[in-house]
C-alpha atoms as a PDB file:
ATOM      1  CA  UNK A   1      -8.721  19.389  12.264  1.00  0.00           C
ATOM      2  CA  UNK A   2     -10.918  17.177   9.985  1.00  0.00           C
ATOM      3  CA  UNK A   3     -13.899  16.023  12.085  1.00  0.00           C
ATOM      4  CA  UNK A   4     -16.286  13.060  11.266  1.00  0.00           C
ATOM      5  CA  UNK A   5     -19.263  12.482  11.875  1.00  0.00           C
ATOM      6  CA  UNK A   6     -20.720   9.041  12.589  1.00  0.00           C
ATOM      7  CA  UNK A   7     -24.147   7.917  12.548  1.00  0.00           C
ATOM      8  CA  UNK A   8     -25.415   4.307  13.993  1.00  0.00           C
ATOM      9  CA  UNK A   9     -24.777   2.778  10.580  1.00  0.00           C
ATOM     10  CA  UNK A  10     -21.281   4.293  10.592  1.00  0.00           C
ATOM     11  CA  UNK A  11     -20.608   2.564  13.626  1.00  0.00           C
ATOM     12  CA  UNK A  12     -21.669  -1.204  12.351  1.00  0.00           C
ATOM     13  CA  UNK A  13     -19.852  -0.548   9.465  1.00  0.00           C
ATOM     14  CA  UNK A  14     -16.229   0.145  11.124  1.00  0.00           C
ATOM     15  CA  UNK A  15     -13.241  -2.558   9.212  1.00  0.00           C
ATOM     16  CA  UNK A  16      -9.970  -3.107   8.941  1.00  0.00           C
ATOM     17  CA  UNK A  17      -7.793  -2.898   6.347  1.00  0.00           C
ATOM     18  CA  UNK A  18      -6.658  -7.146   5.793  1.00  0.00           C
ATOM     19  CA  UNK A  19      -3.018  -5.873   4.111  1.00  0.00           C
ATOM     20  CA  UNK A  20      -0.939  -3.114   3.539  1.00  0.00           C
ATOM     21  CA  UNK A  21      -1.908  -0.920   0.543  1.00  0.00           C
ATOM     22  CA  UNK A  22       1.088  -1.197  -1.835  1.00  0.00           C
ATOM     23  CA  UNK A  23       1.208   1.736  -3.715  1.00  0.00           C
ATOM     24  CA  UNK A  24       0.074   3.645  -0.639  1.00  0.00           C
ATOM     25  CA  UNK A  25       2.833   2.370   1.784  1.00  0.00           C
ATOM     26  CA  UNK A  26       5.107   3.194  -1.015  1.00  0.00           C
ATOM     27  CA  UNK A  27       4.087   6.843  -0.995  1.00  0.00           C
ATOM     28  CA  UNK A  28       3.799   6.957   3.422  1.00  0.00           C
ATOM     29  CA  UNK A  29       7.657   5.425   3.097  1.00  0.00           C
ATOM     30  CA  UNK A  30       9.049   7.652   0.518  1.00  0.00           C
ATOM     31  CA  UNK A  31       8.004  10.718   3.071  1.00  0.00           C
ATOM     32  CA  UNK A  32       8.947   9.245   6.251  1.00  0.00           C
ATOM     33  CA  UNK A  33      12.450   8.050   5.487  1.00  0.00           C
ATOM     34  CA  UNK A  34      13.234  11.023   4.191  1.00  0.00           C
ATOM     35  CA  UNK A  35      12.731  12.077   7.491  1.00  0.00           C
ATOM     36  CA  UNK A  36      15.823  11.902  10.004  1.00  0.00           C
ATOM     37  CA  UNK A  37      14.253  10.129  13.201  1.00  0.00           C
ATOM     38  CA  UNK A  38      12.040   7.520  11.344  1.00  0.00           C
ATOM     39  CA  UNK A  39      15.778   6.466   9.076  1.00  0.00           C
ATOM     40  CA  UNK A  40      17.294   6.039  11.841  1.00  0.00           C
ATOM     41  CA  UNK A  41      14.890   3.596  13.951  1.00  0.00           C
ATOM     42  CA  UNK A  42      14.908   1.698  10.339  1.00  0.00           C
ATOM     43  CA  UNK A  43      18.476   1.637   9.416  1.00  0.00           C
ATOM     44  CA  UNK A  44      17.699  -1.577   6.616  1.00  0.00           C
ATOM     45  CA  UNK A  45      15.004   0.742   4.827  1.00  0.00           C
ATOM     46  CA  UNK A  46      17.111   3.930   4.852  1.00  0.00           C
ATOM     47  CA  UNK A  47      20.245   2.132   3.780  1.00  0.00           C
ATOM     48  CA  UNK A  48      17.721   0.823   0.531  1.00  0.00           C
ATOM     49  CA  UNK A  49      16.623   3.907   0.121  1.00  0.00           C
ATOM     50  CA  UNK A  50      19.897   5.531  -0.602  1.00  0.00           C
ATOM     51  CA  UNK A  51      21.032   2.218  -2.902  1.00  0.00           C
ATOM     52  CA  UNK A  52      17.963   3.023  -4.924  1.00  0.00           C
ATOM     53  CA  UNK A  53      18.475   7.134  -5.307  1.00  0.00           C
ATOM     54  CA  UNK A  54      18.737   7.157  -8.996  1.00  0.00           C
ATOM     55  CA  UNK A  55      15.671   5.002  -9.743  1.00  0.00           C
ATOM     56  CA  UNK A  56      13.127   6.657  -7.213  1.00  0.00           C
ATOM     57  CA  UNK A  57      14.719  10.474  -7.852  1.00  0.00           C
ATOM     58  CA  UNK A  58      11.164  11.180  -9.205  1.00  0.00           C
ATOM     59  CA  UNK A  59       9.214  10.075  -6.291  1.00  0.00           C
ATOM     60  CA  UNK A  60      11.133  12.375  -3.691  1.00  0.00           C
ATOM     61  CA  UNK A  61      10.948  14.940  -6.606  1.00  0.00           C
ATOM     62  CA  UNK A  62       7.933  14.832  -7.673  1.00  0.00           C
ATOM     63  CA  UNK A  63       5.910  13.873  -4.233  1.00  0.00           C
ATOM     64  CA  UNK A  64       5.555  16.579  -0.928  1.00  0.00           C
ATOM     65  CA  UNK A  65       8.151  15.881   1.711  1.00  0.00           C
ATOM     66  CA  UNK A  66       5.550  15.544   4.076  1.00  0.00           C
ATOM     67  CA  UNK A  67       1.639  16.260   4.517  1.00  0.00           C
ATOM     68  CA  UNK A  68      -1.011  15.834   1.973  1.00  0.00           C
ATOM     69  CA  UNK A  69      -0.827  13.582  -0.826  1.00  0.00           C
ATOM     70  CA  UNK A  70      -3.243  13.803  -3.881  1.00  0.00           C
ATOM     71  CA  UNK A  71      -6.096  11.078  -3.070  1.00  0.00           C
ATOM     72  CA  UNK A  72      -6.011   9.192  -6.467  1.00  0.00           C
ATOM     73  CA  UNK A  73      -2.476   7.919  -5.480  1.00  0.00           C
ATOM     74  CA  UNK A  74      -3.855   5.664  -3.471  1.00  0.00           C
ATOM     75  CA  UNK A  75      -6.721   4.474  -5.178  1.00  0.00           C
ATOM     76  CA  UNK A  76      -9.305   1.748  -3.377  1.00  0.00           C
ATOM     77  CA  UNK A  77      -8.695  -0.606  -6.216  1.00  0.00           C
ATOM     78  CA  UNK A  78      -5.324  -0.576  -5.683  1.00  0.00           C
ATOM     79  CA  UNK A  79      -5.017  -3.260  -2.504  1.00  0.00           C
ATOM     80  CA  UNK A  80      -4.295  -6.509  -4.476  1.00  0.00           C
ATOM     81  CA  UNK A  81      -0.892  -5.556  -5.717  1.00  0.00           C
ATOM     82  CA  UNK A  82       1.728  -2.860  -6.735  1.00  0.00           C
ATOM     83  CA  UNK A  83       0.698  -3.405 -10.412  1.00  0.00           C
ATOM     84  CA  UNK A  84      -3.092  -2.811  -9.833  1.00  0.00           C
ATOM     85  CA  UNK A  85      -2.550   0.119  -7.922  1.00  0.00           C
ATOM     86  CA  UNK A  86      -0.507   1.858 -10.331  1.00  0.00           C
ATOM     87  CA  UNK A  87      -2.301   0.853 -13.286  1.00  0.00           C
ATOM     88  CA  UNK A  88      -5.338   2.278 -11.270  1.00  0.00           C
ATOM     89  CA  UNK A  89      -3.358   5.427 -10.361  1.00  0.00           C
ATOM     90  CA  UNK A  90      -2.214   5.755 -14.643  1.00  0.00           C
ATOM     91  CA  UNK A  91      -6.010   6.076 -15.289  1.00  0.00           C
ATOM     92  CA  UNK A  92      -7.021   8.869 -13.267  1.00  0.00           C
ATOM     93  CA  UNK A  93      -8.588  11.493 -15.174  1.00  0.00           C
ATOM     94  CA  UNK A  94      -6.160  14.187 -16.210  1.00  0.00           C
ATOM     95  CA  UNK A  95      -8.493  17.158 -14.856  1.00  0.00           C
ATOM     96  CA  UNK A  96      -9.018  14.935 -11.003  1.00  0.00           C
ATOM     97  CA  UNK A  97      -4.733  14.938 -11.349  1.00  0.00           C
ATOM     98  CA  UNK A  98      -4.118  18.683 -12.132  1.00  0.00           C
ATOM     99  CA  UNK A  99      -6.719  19.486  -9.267  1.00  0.00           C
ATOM    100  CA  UNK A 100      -5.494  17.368  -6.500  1.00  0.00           C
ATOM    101  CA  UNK A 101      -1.570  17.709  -7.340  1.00  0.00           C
ATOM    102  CA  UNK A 102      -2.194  22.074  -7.303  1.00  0.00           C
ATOM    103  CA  UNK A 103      -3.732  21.195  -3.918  1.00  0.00           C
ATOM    104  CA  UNK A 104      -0.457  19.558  -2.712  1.00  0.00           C
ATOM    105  CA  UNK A 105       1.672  22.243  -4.178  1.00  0.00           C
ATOM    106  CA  UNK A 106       0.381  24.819  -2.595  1.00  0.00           C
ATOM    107  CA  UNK A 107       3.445  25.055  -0.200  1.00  0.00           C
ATOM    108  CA  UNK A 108       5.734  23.473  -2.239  1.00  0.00           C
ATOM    109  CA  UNK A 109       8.221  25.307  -4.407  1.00  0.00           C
ATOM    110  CA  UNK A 110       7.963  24.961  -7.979  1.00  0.00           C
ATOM    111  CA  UNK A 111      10.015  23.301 -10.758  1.00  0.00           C
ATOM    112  CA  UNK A 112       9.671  22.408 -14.432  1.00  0.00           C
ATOM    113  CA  UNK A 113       8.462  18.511 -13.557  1.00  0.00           C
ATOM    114  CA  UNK A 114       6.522  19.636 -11.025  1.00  0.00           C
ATOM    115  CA  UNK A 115       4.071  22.530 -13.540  1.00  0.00           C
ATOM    116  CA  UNK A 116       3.975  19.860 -15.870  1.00  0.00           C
ATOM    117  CA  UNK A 117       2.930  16.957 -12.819  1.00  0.00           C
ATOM    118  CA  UNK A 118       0.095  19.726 -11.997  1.00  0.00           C
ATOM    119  CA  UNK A 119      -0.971  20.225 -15.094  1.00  0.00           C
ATOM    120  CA  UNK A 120      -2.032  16.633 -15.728  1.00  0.00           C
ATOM    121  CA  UNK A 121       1.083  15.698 -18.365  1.00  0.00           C
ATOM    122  CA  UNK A 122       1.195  12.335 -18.620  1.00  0.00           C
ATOM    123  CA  UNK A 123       4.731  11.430 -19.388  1.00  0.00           C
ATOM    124  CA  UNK A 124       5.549  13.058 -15.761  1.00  0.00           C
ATOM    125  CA  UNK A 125       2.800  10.721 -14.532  1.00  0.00           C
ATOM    126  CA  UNK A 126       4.294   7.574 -16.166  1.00  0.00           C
ATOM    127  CA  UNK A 127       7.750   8.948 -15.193  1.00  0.00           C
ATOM    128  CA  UNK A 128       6.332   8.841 -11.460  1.00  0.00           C
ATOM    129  CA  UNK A 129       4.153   5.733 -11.477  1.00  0.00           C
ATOM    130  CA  UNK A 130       7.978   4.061 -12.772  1.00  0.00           C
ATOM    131  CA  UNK A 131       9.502   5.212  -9.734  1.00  0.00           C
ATOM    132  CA  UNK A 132       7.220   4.080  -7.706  1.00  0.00           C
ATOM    133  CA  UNK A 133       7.524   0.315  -9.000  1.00  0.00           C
ATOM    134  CA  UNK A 134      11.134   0.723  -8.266  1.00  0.00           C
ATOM    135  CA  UNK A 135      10.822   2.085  -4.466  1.00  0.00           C
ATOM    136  CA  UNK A 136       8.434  -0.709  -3.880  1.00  0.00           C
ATOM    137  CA  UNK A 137      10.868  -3.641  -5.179  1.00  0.00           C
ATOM    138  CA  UNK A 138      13.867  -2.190  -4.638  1.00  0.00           C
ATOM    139  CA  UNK A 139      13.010  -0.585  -0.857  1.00  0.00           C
ATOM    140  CA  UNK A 140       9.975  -2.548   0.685  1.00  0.00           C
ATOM    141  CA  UNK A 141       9.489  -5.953  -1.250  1.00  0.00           C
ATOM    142  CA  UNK A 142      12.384  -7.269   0.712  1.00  0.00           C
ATOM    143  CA  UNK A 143      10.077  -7.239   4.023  1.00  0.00           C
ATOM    144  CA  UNK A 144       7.002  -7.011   2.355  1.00  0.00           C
ATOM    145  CA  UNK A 145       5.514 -10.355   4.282  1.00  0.00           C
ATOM    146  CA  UNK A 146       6.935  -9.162   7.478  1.00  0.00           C
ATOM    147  CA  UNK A 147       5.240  -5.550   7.514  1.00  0.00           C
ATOM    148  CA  UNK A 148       1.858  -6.922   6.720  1.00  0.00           C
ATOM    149  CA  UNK A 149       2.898  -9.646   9.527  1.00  0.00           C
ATOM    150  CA  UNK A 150       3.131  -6.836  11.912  1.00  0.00           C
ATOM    151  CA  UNK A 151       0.454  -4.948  10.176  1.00  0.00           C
ATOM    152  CA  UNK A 152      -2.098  -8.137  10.964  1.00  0.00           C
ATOM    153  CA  UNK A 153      -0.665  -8.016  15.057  1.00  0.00           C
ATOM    154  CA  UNK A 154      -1.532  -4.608  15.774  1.00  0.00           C
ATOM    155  CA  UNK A 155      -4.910  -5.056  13.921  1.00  0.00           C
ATOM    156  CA  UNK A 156      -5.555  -8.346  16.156  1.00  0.00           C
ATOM    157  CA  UNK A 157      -4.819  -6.505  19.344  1.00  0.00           C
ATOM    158  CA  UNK A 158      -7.417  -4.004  17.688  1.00  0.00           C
ATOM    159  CA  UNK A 159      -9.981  -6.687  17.997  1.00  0.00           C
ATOM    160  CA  UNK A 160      -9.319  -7.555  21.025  1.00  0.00           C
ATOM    161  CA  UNK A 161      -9.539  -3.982  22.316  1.00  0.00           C
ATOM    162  CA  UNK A 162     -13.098  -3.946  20.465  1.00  0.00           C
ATOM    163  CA  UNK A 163     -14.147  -7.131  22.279  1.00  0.00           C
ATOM    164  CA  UNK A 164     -13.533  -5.951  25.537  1.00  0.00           C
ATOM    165  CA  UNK A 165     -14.759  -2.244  24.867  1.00  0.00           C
ATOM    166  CA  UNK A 166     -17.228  -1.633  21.767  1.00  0.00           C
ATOM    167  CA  UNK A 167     -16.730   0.622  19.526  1.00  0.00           C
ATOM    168  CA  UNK A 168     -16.185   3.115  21.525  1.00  0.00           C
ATOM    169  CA  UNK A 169     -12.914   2.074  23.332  1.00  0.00           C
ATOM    170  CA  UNK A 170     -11.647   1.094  19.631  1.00  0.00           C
ATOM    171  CA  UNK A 171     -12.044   4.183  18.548  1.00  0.00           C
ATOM    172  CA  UNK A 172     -11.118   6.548  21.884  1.00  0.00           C
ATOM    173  CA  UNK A 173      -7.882   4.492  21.065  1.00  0.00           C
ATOM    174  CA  UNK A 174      -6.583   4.420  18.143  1.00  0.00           C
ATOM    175  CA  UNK A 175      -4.311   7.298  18.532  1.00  0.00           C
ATOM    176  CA  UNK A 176      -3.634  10.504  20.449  1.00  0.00           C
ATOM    177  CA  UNK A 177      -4.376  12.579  17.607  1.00  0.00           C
ATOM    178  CA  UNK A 178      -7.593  10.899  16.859  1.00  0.00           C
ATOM    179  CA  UNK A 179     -10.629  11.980  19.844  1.00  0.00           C
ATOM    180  CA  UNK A 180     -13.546  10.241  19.780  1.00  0.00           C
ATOM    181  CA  UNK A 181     -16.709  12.651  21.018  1.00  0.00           C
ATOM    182  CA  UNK A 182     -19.610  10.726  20.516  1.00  0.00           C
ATOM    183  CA  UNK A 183     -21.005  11.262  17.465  1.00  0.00           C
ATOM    184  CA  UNK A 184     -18.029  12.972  16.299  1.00  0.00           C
ATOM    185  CA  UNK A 185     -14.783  11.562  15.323  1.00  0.00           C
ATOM    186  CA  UNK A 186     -12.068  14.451  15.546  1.00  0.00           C
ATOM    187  CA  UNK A 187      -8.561  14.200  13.650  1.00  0.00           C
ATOM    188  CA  UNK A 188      -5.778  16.067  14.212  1.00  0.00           C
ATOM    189  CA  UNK A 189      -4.749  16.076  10.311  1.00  0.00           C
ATOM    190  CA  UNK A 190      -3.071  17.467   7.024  1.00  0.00           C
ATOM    191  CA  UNK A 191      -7.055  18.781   6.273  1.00  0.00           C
ATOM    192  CA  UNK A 192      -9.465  21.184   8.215  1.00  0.00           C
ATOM    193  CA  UNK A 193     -13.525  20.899   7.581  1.00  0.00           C
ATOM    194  CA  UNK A 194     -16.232  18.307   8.134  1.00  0.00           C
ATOM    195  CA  UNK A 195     -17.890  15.020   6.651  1.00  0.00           C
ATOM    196  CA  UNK A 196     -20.754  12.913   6.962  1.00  0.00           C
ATOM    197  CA  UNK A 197     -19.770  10.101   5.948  1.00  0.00           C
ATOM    198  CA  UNK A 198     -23.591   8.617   5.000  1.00  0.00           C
ATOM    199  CA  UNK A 199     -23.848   5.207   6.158  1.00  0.00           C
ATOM    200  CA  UNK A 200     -20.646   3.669   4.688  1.00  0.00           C
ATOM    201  CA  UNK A 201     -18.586   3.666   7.661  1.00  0.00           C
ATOM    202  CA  UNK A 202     -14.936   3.543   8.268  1.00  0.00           C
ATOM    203  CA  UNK A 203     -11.903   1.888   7.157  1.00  0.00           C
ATOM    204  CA  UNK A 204      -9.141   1.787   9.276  1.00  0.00           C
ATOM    205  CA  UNK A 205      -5.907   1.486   8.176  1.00  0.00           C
ATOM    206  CA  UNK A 206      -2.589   1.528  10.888  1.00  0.00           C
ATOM    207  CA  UNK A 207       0.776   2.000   9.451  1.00  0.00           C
ATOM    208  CA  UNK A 208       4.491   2.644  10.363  1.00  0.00           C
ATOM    209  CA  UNK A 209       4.651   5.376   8.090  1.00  0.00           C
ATOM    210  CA  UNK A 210       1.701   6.931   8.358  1.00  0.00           C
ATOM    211  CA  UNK A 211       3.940  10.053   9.937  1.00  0.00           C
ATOM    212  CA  UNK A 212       3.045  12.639  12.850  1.00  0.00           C
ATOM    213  CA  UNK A 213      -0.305  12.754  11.919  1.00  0.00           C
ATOM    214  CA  UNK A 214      -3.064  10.625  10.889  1.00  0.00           C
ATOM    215  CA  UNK A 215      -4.133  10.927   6.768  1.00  0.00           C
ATOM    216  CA  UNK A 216      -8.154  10.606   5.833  1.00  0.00           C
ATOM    217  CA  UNK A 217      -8.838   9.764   2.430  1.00  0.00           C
ATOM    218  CA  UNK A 218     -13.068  11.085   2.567  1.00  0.00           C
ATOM    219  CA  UNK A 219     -14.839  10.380  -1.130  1.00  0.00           C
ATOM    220  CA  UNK A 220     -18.370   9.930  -2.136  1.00  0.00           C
ATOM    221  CA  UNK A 221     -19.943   6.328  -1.970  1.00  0.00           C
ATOM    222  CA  UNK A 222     -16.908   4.861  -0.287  1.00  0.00           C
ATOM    223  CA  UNK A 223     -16.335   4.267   3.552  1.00  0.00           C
ATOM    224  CA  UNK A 224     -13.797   7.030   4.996  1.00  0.00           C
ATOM    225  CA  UNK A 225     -10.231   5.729   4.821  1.00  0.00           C
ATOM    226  CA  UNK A 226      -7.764   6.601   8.180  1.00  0.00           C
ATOM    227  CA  UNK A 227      -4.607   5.590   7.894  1.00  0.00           C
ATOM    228  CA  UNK A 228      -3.036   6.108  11.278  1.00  0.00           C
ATOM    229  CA  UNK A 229       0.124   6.007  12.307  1.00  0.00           C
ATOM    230  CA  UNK A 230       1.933   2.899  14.823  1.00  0.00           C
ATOM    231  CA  UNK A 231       5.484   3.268  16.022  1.00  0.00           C
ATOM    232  CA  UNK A 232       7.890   2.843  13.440  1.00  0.00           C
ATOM    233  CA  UNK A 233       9.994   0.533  16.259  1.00  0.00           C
ATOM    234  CA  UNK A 234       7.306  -2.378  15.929  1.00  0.00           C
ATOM    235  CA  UNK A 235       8.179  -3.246  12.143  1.00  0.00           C
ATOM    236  CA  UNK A 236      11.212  -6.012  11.823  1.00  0.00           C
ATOM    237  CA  UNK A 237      14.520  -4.349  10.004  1.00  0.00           C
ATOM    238  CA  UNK A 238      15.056  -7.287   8.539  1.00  0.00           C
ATOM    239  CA  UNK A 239      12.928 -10.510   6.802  1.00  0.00           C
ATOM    240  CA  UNK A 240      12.642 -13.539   9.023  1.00  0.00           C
ATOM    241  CA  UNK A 241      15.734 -15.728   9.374  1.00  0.00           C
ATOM    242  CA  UNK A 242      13.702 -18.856   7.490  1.00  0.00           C
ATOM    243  CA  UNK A 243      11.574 -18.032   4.443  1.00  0.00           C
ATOM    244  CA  UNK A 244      10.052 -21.873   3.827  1.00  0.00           C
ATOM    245  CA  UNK A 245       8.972 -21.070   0.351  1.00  0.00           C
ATOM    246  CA  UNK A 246      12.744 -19.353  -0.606  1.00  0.00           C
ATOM    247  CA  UNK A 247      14.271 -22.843   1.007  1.00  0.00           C
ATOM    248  CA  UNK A 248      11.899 -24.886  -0.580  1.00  0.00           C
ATOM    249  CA  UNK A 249      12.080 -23.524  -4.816  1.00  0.00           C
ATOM    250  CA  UNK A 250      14.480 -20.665  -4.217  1.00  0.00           C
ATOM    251  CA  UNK A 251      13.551 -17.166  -3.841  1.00  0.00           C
ATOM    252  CA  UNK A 252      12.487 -16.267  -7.605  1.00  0.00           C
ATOM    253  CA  UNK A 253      10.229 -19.507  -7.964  1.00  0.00           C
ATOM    254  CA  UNK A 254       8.482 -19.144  -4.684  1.00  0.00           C
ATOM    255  CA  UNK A 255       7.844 -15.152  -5.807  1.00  0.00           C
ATOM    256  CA  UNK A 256       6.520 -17.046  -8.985  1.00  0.00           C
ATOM    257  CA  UNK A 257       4.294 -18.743  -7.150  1.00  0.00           C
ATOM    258  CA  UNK A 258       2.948 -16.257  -4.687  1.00  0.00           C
ATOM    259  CA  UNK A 259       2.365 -13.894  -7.432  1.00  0.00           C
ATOM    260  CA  UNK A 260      -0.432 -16.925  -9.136  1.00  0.00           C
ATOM    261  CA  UNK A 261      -2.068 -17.186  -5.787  1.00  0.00           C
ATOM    262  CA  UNK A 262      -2.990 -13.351  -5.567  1.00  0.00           C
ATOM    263  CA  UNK A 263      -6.084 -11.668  -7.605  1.00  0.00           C
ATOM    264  CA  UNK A 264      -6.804 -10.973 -10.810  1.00  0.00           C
ATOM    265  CA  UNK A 265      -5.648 -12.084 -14.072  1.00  0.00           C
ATOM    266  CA  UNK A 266      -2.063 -13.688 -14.252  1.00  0.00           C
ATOM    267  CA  UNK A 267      -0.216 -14.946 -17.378  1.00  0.00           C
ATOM    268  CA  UNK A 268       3.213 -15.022 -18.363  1.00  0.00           C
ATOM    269  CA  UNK A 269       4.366 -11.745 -18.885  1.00  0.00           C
ATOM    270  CA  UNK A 270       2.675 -10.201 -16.072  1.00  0.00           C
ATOM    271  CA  UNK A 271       3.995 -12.399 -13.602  1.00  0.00           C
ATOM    272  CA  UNK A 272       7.119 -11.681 -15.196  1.00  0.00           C
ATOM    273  CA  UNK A 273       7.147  -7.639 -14.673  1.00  0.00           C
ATOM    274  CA  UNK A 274       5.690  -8.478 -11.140  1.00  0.00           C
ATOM    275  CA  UNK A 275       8.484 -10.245 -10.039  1.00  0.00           C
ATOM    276  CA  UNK A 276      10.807  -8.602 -11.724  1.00  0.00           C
ATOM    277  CA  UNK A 277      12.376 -11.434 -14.123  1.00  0.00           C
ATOM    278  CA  UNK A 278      12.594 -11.610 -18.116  1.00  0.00           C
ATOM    279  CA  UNK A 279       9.457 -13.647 -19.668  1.00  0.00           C
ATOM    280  CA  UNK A 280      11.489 -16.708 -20.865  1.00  0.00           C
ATOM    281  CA  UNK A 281      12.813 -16.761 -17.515  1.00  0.00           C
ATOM    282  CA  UNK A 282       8.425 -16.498 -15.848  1.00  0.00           C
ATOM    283  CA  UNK A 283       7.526 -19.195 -18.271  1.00  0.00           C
ATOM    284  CA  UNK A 284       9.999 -21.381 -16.928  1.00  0.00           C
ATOM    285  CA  UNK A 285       9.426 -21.295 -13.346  1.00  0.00           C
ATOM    286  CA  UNK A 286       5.600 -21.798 -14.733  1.00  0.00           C
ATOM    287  CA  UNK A 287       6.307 -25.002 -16.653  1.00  0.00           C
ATOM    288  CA  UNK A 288       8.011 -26.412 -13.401  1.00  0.00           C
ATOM    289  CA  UNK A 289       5.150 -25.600 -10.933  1.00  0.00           C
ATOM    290  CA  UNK A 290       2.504 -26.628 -13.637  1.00  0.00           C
ATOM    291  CA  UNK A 291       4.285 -30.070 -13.507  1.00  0.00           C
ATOM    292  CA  UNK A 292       4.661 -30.118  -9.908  1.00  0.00           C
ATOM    293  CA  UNK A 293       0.835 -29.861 -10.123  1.00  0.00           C
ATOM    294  CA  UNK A 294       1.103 -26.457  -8.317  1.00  0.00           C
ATOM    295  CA  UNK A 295      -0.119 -24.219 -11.528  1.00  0.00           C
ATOM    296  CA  UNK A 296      -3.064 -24.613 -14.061  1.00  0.00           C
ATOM    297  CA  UNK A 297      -2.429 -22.947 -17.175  1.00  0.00           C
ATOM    298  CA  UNK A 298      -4.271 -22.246 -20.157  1.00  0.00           C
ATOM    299  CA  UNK A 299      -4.598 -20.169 -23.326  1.00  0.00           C
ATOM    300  CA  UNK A 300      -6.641 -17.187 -23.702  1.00  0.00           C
ATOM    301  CA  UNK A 301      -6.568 -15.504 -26.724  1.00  0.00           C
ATOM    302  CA  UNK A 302      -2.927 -14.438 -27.349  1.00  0.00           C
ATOM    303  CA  UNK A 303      -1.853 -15.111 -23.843  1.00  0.00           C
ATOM    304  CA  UNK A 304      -1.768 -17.644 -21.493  1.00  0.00           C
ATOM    305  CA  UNK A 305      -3.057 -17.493 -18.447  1.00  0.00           C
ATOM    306  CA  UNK A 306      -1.948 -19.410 -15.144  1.00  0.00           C
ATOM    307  CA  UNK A 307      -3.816 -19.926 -12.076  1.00  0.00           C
ATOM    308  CA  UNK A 308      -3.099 -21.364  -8.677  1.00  0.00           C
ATOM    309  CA  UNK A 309      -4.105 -25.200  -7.508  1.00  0.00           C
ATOM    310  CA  UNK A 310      -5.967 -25.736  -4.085  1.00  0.00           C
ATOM    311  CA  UNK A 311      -2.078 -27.360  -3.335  1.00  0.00           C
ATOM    312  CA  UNK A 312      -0.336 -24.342  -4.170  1.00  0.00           C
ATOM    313  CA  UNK A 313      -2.189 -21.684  -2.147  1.00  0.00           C
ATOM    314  CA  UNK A 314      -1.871 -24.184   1.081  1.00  0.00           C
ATOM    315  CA  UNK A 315       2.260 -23.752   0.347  1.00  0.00           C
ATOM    316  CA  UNK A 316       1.673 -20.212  -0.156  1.00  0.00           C
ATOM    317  CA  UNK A 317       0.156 -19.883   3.662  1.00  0.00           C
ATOM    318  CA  UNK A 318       3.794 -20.704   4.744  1.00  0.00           C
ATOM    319  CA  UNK A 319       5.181 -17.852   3.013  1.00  0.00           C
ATOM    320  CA  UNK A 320       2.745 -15.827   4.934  1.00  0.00           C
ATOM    321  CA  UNK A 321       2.442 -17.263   8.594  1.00  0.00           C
END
C-alpha cells in the first residue's frame, strides 16, 4: 500500500488529466489485453492486437505482463502526442533507465533483450520506443477520439461529484482500492511506502486500462500522478458511425489536419511520420488545406513549418465532439 499524504495546499491543487496520455495508454493496453477478461469485453482491440503481433513483439517482450512499469515511460511531457512522448521517453538518462527497468525485473524472468533493456542499451530502447509507435497506430489510433470521448464523461461526472461533495467525496470515490482518511490518501498499489507530496497536489488520471489496481507515478517538484482504473465496458469497441472530418476530406487529410491543430512544432515531414504517410504524400494534403485557407505555412531554416488557421481548429472541434 502506497499512502499519501495531503496537506491543505494538496487539496486546492487536485486536476484532471484533459486527455489520455498516449504513450502511457499504450503501455496500460499492451498489459491489459494481454490479459484474458479485459480481451474479451474489447473484442475490436484484442482482434488488433493479434493483427499487429509481429510489429509490437518487443513491447509484450520487453514490458512486465502486469504491475509496475518504469516511471520515465510515461514521461509528463509526453501528453501532446505519441511522438513527444516517445521522443521524451528516447532521452531518459541511461543510468534513470537501467535503475527503474532492474526495478521492474525483479520478478520477471530474464532474457538476452531484456539484460541489455536493464542495462540502459540503447538500440533495445529504440527497438522498444518503435514498437510502441506501432501498438499506438496500429491498435488504439483507430478509436483514439472515442476513448478520450469517454475519458472526458467519466471526468465530467467527476466534477459533478466534486460539486455536490468537496473534495472529500471526490476523493472517498474514486475507486475501491483508493481510501481516503483525512489527511491520508491510501492506495492499494504495485508500490508499498509513503509520500508527501509538498504542496503540488494531485493529478488524476482514470483509464480503462489502468488494470486491478491503481498506478502512482510520485517524483520530486511534480504533482503525484494516479492513474486509476474505470470499467473496461464503458469504452466504445468501435469509432462512431459518422466521423465529419473523414466525410468531409477523407480520412488521411482530416488526420493531416488534426495533426496542425495540436502542439508544438509541425512541418512536413513530421506530420508525415505522425500520420503515418510518405512526405510527398504530407506536403500534398498541406498544399490543399493551405489553399483552402485552412493551413499557414512558412519556411524555417531547412524546413517548413505549417500551422493551423482560427478556421481550421473550429473544423477540428467536429472531429472531437
Amino acid at each position: 500500500m502506497l499512502r499519501l499524504w495531503l496537506t491543505p495546499a494538496d487539496l486546492t491543487r487536485i486536476r484532471f488529466a484533459d486527455r489520455l496520455h498516449p504513450s502511457g495508454t499504450v503501455l496500460l493496453a499492451s498489459q491489459a489485453l494481454r490479459q484474458p477478461t479485459v480481451a474479451a469485453s474489447l473484442p475490436t482491440l484484442a482482434r488488433r492486437v493479434a493483427v499487429s503481433a509481429p510489429a509490437v513483439r518487443p513491447l509484450h517482450h520487453l514490458m512486465p505482463v502486469k504491475g509496475f512499469v518504469p516511471d520515465f515511460m510515461t514521461p509528463w511531457e509526453g501528453l501532446a502526442s505519441i511522438e513527444d512522448g516517445l521522443a521524451a521517453i528516447r532521452s531518459t538518462p541511461a543510468s534513470r533507465v537501467r535503475a527503474e527497468v532492474s526495478a521492474a525485473y525483479a520478478h520477471t524472468t530474464a532474457s538476452a533483450a531484456r539484460r541489455l533493456f536493464a542495462a540502459g542499451d540503447p538500440e533495445v530502447l529504440d527497438t522498444l520506443v518503435t514498437a510502441m509507435r506501432s501498438y499506438f497506430h496500429q491498435v488504439l489510433a483507430p478509436d483514439w477520439p472515442a476513448l478520450n470521448r469517454t475519458h472526458r464523461e467519466v471526468v465530467r461526472e467527476a466534477a459533478n461529484r466534486y460539486a455536490m461533495a468537496g473534495a472529500d467525496g471526490l476523493l472517498a470515490g474514486l475507486h475501491r482500492a483508493i481510501r481516503w482518511r483525512e489527511p491520508v490518501l491510501e492506495i492499494d498499489t504495485w508500490q508499498d511506502g509513503e509520500a508527501r507530496l509538498g504542496g503540488h497536489g494531485l493529478m488524476l488520471l482514470p483509464s480503462p486500462f489502468a488494470g486491478p489496481r491503481p498506478r502512482v507515478m510520485v517524483l520530486p517538484g511534480w504533482p503525484a500522478l494516479v492513474v486509476y482504473p474505470v470499467e473496461p465496458a464503458t469504452v466504445p469497441d468501435r469509432r462512431p458511425p459518422v466521423d465529419p472530418l473523414s466525410g468531409l476530406f477523407g480520412r488521411t487529410r482530416a488526420a493531416v489536419l488534426i495533426q496542425t491543430t495540436r502542439p508544438g512544432r509541425h512541418t512536413t515531414s513530421s506530420i508525415a511520420r505522425q500520420v503515418g504517410i510518405s512526405v510527398s504524400s504530407s506536403s500534398e494534403h498541406l498544399s490543399a488545406l493551405r489553399e483552402a485557407g485552412l493551413v499557414v505555412s512558412r519556411r524555417d531554416g531547412g524546413a517548413v513549418v505549417h500551422r493551423a488557421t482560427a478556421l481550421c481548429r473550429d473544423l477540428a472541434h467536429l472531429h472531437e465532439s
